[in-house]
PDB file of N, CA and C in Angstrom:
ATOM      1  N   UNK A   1       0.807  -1.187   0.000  1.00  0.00           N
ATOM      2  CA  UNK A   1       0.000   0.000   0.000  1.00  0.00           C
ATOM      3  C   UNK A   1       0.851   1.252   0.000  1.00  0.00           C
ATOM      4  N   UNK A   2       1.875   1.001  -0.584  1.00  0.00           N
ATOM      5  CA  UNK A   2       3.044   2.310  -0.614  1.00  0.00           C
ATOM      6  C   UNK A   2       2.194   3.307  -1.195  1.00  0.00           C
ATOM      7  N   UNK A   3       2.130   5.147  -1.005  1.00  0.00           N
ATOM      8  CA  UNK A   3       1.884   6.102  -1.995  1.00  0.00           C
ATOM      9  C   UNK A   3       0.471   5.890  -1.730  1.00  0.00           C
ATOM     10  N   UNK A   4      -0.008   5.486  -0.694  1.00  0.00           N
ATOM     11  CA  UNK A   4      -1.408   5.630  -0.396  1.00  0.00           C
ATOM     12  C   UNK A   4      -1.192   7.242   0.745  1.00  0.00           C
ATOM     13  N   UNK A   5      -2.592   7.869   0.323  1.00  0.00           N
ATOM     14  CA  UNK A   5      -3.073   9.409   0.410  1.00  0.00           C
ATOM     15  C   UNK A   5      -4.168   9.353   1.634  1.00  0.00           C
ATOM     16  N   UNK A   6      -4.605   8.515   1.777  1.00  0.00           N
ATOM     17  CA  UNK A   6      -5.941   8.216   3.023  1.00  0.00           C
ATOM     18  C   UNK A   6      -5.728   7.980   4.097  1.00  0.00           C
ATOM     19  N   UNK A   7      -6.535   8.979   5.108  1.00  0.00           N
ATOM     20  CA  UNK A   7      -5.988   9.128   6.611  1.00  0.00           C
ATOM     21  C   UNK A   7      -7.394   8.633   7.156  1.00  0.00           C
ATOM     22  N   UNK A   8      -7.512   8.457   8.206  1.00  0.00           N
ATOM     23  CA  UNK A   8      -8.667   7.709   9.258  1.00  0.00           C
ATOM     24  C   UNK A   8      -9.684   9.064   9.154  1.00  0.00           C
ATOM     25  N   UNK A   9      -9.302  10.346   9.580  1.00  0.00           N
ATOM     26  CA  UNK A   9      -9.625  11.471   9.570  1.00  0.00           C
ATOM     27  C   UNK A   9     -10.270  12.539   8.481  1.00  0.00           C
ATOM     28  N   UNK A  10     -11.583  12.471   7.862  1.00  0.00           N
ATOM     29  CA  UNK A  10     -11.840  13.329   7.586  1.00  0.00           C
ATOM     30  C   UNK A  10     -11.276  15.046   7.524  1.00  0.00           C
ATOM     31  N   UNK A  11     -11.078  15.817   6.390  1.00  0.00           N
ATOM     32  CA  UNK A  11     -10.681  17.269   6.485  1.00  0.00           C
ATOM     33  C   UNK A  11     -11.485  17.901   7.939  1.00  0.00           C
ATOM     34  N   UNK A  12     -12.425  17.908   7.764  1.00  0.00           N
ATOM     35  CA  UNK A  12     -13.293  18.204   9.098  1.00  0.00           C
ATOM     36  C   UNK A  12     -13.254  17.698  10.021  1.00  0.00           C
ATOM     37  N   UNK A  13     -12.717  16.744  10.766  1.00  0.00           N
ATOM     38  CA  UNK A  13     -12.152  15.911  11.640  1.00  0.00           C
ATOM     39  C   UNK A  13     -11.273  17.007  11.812  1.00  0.00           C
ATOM     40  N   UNK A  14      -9.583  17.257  10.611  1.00  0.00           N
ATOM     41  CA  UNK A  14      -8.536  17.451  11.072  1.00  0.00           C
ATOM     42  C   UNK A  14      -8.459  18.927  11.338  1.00  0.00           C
ATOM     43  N   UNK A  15      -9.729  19.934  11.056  1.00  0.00           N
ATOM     44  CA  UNK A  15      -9.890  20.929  11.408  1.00  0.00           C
ATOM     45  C   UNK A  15     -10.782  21.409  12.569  1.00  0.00           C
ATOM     46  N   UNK A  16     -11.314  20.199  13.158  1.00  0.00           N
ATOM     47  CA  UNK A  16     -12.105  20.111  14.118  1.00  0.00           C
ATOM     48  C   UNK A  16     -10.842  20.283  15.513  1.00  0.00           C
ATOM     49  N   UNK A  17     -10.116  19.297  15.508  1.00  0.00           N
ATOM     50  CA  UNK A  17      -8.581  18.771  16.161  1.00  0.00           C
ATOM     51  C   UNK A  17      -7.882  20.350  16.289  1.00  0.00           C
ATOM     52  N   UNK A  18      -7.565  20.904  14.824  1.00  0.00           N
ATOM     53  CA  UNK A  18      -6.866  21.699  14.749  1.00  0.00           C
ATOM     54  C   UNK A  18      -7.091  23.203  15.899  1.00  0.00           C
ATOM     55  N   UNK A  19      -8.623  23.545  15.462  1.00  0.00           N
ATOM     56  CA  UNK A  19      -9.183  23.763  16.629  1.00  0.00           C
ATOM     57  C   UNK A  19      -9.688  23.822  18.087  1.00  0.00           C
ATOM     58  N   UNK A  20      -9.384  22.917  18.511  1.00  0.00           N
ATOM     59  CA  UNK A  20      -9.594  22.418  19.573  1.00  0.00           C
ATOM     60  C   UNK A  20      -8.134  22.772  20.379  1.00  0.00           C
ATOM     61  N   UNK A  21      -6.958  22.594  19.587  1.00  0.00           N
ATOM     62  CA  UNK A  21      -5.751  22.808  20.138  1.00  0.00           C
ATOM     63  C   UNK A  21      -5.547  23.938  20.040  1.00  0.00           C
ATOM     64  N   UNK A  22      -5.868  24.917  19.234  1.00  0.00           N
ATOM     65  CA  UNK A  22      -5.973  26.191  19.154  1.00  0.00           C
ATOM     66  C   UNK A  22      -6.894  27.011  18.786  1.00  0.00           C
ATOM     67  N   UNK A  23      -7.820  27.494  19.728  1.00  0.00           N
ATOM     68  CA  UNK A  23      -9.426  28.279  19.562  1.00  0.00           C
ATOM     69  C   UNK A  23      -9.102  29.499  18.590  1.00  0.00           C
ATOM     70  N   UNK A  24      -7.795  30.183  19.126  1.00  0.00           N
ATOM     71  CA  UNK A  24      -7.681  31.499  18.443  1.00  0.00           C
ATOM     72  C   UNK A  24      -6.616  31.298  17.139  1.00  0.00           C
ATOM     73  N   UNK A  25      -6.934  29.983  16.345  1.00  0.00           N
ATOM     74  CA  UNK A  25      -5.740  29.945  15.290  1.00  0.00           C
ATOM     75  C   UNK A  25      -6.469  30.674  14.097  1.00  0.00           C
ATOM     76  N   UNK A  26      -5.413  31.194  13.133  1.00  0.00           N
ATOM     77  CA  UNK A  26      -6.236  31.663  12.023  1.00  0.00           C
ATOM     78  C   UNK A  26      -6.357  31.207  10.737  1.00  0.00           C
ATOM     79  N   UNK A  27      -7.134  31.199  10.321  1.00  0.00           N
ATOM     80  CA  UNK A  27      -7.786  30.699   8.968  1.00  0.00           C
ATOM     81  C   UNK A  27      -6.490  30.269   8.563  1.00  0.00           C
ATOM     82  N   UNK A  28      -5.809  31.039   8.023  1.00  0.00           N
ATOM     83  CA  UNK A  28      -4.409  30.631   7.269  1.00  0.00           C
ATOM     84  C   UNK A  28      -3.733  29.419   7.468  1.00  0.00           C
ATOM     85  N   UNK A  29      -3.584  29.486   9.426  1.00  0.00           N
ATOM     86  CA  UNK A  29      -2.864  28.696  10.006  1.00  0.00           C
ATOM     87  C   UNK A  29      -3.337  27.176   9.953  1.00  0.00           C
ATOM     88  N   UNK A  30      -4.886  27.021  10.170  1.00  0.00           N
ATOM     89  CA  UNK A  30      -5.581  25.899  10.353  1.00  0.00           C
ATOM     90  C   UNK A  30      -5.197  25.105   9.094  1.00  0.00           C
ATOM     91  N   UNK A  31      -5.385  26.071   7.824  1.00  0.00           N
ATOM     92  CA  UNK A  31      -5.205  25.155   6.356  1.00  0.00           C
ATOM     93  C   UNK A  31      -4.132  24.718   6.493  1.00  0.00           C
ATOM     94  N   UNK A  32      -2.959  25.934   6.636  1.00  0.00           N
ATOM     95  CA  UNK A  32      -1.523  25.088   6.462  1.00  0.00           C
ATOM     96  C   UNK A  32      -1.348  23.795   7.212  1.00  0.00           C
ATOM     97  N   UNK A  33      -1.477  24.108   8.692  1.00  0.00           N
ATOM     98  CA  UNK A  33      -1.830  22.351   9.299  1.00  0.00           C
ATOM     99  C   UNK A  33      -2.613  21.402   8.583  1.00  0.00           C
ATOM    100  N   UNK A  34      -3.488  21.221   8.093  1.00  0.00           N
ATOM    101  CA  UNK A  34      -4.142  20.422   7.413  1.00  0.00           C
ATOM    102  C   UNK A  34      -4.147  20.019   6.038  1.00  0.00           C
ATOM    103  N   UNK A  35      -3.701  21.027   5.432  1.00  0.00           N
ATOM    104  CA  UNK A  35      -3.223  21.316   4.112  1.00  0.00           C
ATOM    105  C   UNK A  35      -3.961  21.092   2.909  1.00  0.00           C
ATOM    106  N   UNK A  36      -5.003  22.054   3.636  1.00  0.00           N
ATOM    107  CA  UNK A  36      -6.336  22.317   2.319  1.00  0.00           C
ATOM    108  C   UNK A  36      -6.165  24.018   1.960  1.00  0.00           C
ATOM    109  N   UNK A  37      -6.950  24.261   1.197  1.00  0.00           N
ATOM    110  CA  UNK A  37      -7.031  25.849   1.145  1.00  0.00           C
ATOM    111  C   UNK A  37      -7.220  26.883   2.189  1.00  0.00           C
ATOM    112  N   UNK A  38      -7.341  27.674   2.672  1.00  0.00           N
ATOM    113  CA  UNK A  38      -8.062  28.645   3.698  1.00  0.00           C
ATOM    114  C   UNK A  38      -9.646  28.474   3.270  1.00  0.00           C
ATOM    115  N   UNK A  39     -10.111  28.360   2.303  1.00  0.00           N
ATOM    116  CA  UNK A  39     -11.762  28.785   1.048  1.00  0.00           C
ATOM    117  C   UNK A  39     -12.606  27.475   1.978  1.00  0.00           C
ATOM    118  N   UNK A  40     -11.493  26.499   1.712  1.00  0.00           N
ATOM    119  CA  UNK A  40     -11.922  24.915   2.515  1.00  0.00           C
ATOM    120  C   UNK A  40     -12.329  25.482   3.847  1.00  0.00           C
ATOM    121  N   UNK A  41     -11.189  25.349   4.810  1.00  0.00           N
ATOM    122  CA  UNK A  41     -11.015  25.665   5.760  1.00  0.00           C
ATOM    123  C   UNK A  41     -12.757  26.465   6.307  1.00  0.00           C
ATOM    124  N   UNK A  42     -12.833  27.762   5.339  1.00  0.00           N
ATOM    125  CA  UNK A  42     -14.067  28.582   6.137  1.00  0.00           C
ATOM    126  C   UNK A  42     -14.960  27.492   5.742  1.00  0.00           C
ATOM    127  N   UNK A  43     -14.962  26.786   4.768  1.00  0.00           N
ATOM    128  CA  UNK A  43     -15.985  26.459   4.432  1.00  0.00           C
ATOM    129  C   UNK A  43     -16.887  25.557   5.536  1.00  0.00           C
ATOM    130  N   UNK A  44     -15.742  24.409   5.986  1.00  0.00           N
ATOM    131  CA  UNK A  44     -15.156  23.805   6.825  1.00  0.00           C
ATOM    132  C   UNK A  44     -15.937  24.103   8.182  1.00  0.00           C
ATOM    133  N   UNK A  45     -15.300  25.643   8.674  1.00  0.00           N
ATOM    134  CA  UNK A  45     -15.637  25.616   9.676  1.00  0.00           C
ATOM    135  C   UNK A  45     -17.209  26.508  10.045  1.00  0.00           C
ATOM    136  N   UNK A  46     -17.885  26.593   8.680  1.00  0.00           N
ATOM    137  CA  UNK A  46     -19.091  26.869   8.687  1.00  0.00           C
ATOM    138  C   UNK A  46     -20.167  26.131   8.588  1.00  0.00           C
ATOM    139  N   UNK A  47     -19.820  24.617   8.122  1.00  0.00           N
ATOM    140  CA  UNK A  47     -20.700  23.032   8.148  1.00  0.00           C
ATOM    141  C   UNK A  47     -20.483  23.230   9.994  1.00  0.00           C
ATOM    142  N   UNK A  48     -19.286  23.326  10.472  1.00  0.00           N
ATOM    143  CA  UNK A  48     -19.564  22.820  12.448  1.00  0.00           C
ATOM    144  C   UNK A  48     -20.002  23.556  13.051  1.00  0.00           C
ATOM    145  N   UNK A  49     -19.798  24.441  12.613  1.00  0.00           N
ATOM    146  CA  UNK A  49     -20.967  25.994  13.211  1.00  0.00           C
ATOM    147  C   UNK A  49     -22.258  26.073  13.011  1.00  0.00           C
ATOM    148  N   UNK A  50     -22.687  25.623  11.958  1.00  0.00           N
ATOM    149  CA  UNK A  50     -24.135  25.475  11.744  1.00  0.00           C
ATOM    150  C   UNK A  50     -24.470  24.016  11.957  1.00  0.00           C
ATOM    151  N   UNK A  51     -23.565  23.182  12.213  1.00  0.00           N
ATOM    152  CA  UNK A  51     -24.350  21.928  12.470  1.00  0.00           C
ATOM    153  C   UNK A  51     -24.277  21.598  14.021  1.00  0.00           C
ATOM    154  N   UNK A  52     -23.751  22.516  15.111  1.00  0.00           N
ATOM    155  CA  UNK A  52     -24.044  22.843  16.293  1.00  0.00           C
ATOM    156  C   UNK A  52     -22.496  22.283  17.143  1.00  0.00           C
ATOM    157  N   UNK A  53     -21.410  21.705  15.858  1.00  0.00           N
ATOM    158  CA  UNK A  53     -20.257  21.373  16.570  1.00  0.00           C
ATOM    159  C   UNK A  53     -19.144  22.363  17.205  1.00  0.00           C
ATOM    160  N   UNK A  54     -19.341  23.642  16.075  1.00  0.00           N
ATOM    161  CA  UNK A  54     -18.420  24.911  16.947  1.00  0.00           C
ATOM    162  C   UNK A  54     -19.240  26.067  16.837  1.00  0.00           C
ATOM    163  N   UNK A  55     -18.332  26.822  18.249  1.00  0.00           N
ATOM    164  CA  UNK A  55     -19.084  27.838  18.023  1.00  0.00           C
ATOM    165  C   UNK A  55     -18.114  28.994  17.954  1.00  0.00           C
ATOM    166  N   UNK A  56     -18.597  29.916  16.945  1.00  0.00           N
ATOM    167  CA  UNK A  56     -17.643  31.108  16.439  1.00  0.00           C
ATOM    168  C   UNK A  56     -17.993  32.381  17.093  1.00  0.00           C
ATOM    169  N   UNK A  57     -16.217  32.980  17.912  1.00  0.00           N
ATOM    170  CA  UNK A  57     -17.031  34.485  18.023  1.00  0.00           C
ATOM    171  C   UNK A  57     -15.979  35.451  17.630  1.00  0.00           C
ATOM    172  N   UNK A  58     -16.650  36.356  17.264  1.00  0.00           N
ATOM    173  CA  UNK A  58     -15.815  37.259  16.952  1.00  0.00           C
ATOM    174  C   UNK A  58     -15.094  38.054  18.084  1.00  0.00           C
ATOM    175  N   UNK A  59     -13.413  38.388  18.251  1.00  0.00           N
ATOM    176  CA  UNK A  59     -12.890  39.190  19.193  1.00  0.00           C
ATOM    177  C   UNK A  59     -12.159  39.869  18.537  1.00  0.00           C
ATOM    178  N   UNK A  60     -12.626  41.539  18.344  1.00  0.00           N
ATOM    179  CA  UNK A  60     -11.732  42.466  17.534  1.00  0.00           C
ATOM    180  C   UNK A  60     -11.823  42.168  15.983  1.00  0.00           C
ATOM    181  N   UNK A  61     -10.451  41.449  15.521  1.00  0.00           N
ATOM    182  CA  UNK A  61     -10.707  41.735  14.144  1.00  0.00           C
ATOM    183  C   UNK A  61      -9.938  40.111  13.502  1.00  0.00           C
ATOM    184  N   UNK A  62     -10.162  39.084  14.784  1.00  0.00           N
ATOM    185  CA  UNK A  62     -10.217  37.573  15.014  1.00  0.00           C
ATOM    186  C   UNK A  62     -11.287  36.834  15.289  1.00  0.00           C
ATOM    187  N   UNK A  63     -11.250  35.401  15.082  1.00  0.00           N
ATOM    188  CA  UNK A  63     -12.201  34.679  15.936  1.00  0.00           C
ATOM    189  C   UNK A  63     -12.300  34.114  16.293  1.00  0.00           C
ATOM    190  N   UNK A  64     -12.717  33.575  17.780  1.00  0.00           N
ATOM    191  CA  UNK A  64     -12.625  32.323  18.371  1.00  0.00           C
ATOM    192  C   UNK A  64     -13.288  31.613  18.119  1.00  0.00           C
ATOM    193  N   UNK A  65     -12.683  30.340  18.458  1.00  0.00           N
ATOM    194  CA  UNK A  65     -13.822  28.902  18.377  1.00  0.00           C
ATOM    195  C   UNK A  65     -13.853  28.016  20.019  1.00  0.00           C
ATOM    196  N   UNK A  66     -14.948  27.632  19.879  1.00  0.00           N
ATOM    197  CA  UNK A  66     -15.414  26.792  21.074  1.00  0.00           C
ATOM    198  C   UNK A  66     -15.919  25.453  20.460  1.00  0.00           C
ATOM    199  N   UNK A  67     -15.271  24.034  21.028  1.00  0.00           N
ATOM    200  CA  UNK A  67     -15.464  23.252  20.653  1.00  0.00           C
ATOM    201  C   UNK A  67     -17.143  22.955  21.698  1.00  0.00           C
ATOM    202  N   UNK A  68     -17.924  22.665  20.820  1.00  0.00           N
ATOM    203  CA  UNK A  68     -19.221  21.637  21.544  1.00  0.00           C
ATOM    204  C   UNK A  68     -19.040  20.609  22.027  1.00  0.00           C
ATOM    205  N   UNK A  69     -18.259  20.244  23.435  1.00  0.00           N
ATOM    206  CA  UNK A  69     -17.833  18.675  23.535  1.00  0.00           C
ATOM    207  C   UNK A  69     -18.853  18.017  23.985  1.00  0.00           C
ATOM    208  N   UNK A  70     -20.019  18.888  23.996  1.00  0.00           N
ATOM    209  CA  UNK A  70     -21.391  17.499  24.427  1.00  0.00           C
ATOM    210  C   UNK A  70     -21.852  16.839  23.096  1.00  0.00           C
ATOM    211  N   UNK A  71     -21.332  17.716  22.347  1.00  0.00           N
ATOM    212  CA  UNK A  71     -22.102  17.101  20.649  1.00  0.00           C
ATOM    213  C   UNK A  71     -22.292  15.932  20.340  1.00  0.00           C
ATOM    214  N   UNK A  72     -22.829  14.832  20.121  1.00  0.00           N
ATOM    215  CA  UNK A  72     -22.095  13.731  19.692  1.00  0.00           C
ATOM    216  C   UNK A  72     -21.831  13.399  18.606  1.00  0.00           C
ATOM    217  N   UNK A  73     -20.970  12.450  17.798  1.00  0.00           N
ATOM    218  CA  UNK A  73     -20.273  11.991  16.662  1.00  0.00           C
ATOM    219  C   UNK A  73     -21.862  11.558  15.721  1.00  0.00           C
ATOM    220  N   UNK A  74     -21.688  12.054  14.364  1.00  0.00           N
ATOM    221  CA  UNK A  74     -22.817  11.744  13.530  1.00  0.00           C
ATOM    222  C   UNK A  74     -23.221  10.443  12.866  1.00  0.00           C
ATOM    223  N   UNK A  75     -22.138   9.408  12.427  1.00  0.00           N
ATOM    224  CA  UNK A  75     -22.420   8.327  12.164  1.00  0.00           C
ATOM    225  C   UNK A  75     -22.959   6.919  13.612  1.00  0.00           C
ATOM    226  N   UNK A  76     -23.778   6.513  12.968  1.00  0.00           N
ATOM    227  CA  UNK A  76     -24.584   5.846  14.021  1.00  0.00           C
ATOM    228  C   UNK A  76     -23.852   4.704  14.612  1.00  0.00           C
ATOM    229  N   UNK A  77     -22.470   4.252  13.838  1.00  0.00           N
ATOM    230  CA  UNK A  77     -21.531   3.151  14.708  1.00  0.00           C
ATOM    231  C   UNK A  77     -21.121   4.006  15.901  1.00  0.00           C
ATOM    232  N   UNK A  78     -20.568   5.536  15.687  1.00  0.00           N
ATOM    233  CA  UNK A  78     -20.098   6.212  16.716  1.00  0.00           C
ATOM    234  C   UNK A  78     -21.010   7.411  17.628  1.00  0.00           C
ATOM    235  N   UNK A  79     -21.940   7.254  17.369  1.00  0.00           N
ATOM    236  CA  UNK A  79     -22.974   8.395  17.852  1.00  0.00           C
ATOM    237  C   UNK A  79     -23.047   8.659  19.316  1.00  0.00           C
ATOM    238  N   UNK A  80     -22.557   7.485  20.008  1.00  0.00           N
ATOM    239  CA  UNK A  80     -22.451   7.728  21.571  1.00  0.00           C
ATOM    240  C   UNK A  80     -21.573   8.088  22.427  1.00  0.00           C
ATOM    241  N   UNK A  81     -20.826   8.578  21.336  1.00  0.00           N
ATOM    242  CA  UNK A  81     -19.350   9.108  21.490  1.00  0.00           C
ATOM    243  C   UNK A  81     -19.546  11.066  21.416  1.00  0.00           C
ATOM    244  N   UNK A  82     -19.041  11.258  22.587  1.00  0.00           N
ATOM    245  CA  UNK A  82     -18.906  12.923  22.362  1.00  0.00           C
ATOM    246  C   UNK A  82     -17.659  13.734  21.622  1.00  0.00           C
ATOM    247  N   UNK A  83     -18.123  15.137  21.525  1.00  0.00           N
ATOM    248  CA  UNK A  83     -16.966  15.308  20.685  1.00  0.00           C
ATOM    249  C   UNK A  83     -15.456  15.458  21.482  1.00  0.00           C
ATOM    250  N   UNK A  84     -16.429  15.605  22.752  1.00  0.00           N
ATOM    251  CA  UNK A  84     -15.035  16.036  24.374  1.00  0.00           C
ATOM    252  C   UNK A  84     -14.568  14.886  24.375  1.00  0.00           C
ATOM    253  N   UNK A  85     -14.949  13.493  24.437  1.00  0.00           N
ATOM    254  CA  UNK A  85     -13.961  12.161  24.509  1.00  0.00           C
ATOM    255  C   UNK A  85     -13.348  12.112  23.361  1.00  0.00           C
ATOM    256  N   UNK A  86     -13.901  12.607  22.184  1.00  0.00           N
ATOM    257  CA  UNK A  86     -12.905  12.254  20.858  1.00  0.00           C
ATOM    258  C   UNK A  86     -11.972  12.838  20.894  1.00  0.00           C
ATOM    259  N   UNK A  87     -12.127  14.237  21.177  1.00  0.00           N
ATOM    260  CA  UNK A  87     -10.985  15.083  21.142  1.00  0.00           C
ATOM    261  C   UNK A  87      -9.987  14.755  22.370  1.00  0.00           C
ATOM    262  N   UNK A  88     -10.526  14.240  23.436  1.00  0.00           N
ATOM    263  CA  UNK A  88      -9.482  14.329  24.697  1.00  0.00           C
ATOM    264  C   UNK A  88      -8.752  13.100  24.021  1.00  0.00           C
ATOM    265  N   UNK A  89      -8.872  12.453  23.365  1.00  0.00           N
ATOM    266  CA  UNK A  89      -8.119  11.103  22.549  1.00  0.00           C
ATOM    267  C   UNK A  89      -6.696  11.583  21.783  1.00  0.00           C
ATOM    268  N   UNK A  90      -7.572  12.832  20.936  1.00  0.00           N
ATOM    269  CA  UNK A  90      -6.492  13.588  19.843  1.00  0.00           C
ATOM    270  C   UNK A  90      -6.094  14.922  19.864  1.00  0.00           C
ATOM    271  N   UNK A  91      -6.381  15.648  20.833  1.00  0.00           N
ATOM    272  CA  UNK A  91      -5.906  17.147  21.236  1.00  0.00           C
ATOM    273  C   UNK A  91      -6.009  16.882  22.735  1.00  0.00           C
ATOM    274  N   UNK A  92      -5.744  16.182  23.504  1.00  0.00           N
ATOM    275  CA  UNK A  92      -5.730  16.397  24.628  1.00  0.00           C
ATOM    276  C   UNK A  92      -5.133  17.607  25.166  1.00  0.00           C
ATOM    277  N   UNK A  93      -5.747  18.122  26.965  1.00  0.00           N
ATOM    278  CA  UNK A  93      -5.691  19.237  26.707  1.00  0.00           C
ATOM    279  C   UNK A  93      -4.315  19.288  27.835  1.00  0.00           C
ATOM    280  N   UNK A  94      -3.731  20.381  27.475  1.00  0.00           N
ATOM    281  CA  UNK A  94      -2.064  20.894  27.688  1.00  0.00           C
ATOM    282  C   UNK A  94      -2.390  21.335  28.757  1.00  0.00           C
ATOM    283  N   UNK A  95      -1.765  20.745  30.140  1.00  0.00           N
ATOM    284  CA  UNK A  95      -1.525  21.847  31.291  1.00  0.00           C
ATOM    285  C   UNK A  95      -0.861  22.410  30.834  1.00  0.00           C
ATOM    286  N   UNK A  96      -1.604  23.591  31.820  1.00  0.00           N
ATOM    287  CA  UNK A  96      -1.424  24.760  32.245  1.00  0.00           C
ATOM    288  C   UNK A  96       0.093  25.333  33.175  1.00  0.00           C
ATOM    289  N   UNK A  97       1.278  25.879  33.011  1.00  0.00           N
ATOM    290  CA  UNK A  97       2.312  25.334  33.969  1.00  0.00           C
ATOM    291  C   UNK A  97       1.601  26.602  34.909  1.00  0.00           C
ATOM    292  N   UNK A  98       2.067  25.700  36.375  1.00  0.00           N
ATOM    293  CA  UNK A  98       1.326  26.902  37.613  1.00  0.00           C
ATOM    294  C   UNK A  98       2.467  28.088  37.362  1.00  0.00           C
ATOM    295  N   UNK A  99       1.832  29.239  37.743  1.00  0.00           N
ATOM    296  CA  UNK A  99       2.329  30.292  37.794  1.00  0.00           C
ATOM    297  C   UNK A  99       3.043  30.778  39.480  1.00  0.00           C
ATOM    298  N   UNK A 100       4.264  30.642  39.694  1.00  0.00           N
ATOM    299  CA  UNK A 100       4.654  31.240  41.396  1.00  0.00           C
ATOM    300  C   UNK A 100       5.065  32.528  41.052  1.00  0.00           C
ATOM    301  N   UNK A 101       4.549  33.318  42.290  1.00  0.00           N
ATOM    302  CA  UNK A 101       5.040  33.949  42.849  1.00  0.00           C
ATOM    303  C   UNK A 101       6.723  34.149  42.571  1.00  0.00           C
ATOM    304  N   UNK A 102       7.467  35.263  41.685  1.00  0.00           N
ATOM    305  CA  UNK A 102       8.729  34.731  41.575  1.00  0.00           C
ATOM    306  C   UNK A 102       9.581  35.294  42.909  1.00  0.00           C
ATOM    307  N   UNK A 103      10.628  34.426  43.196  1.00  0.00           N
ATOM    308  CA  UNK A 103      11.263  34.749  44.271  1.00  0.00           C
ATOM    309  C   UNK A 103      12.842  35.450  44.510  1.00  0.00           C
ATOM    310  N   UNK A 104      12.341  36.661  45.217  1.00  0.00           N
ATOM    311  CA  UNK A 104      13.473  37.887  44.986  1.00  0.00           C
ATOM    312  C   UNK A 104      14.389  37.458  46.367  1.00  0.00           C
TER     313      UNK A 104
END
């Protein structure tokens, strides 16, 4: 199967992910990770916005995203699956390093 092109992951999957690891990434950035167009990309992230998986807001002259992790997965083998367990699978989320007090 050498020169095979097919990933487990749907484009929307890998921009779902992409998101999730970074709320405030930008259009540009998401494609280059994924490596579709930016055109994709909005397109992309306007099927999960209207189909209740993200939610978009505008801050300034950016926008954030909020993943829906109660959503659940649309095909009916995986439907009982949320989008918060899928993602904690494949973007798990990055502590935070604690912040001290620095010492003088």
């Amino acid at each position: 199967m050498s020169g095979s092109r097919w990933t487990f992951l749907s484009n929307h999957g890998h921009v779902l992910v992409s998101l999730a690891r970074d709320p405030d990434a930008r259009t540009r950035d998401v494609a280059e990770a994924v490596g579709i167009t930016e055109r994709a990309v909005q397109q992309i992230v306007h099927d999960l916005v209207e189909q209740g998986y993200l939610e978009k807001i505008r801050v300034g002259r950016r926008n954030h995203y909020t993943v829906v992790r109660g959503a659940h997965l649309r095909h009916q083998q995986v439907s009982r699956i949320t989008l918060g367990k899928f993602l904690d699978l494949l973007a798990p989320p990055t502590p935070t390093p604690s912040r001290r007090p620095s010492e003088k």
